[in-house]
N, C-alpha and C. Protein backbone atom coordinates (compact mmCIF):
# COMPACT_ATOMS: atom_id res chain seq x y z
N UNK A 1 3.49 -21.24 14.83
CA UNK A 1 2.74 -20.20 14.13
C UNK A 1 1.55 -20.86 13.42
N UNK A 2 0.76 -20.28 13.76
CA UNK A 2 -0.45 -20.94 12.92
C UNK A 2 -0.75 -20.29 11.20
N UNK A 3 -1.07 -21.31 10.81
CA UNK A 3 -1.05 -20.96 8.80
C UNK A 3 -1.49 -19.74 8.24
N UNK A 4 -2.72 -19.02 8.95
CA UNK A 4 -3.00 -17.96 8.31
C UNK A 4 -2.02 -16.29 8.14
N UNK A 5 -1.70 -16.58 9.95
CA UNK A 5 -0.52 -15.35 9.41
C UNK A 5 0.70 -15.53 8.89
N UNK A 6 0.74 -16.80 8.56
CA UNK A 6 2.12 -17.22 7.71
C UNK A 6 1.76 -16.80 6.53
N UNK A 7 0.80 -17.19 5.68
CA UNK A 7 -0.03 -16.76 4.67
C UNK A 7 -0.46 -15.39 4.18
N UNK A 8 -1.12 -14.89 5.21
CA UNK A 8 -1.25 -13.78 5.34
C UNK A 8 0.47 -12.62 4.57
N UNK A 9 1.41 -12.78 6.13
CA UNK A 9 2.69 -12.49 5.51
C UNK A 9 3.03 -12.85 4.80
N UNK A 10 3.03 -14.21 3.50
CA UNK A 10 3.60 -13.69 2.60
C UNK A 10 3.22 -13.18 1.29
N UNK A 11 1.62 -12.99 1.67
CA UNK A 11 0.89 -12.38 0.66
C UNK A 11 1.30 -10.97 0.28
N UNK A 12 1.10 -10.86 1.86
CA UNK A 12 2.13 -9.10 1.56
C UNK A 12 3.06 -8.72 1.33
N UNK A 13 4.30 -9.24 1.55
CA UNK A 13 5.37 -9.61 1.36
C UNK A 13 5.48 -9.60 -0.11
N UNK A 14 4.94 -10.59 -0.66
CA UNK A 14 5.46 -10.69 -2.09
C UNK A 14 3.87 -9.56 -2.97
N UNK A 15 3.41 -8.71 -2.44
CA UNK A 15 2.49 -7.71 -3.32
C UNK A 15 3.12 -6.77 -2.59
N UNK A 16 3.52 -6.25 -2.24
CA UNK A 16 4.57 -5.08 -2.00
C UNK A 16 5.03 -4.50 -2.98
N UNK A 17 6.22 -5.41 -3.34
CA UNK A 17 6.75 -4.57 -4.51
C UNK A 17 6.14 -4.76 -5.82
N UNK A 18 5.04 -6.11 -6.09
CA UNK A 18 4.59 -6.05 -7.38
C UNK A 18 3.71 -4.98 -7.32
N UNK A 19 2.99 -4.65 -6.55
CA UNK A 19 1.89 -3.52 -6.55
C UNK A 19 2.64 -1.81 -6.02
N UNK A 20 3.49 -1.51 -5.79
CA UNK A 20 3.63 -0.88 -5.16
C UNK A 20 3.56 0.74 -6.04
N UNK A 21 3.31 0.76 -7.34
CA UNK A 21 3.07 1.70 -8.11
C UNK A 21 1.66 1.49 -8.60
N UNK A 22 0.96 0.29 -8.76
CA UNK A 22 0.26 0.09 -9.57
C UNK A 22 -1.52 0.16 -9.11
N UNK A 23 -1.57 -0.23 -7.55
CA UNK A 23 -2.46 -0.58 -7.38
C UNK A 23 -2.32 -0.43 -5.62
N UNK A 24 -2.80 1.22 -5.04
CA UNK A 24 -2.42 1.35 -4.00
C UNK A 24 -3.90 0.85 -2.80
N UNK A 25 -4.64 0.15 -3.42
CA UNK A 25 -5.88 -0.71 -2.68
C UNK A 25 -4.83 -1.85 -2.38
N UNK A 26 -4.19 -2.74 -2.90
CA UNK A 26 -3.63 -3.86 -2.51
C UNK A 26 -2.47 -3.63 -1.52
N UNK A 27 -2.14 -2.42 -1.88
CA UNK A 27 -0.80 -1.93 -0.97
C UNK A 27 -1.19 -1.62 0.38
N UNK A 28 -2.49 -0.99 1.05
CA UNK A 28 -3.21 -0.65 1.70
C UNK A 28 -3.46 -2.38 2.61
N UNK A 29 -4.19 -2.82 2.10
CA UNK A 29 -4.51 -4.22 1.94
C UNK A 29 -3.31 -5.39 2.79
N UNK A 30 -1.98 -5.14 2.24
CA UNK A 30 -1.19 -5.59 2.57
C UNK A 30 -0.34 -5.16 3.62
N UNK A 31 -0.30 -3.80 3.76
CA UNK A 31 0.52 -3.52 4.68
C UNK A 31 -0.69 -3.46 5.96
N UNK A 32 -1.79 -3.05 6.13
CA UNK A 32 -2.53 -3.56 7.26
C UNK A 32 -2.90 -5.21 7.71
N UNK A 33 -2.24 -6.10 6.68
CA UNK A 33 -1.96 -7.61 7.13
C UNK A 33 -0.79 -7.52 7.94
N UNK A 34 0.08 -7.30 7.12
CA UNK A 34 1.91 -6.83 7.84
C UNK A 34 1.23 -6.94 9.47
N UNK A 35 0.95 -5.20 9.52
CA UNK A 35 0.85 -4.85 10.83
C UNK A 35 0.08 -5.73 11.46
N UNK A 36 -1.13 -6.88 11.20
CA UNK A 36 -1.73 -7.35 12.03
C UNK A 36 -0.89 -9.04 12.97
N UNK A 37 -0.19 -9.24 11.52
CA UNK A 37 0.58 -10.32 11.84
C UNK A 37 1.81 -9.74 12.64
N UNK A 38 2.10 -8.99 12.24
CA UNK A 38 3.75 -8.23 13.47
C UNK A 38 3.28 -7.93 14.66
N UNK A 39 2.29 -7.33 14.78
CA UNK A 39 1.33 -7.62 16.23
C UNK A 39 0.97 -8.59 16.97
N UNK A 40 0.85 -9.30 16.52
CA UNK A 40 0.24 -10.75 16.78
C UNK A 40 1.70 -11.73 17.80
N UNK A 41 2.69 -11.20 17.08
CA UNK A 41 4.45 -11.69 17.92
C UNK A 41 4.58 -11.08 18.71
């Protein structure tokens, strides 16, 4: 796996649930990383 979508995932991963009431730009943000890296397998 190369570093960025490792990175990538666990950026989102761990702003998920910190953002997930607070700040729905990051949530947005993150879950279209998700999907780009789950694509990518």
């Amino acid at each position: 796996m190369v570093a960025w979508p490792r990175l990538a995932l666990h950026q989102a991963v761990m702003a998920l649930p910190y953002y997930w009431h607070t700040n729905p730009g990051m949530i947005r943000q993150a879950s279209h990383a998700l999907a780009h890296v789950l694509a990518d397998r």
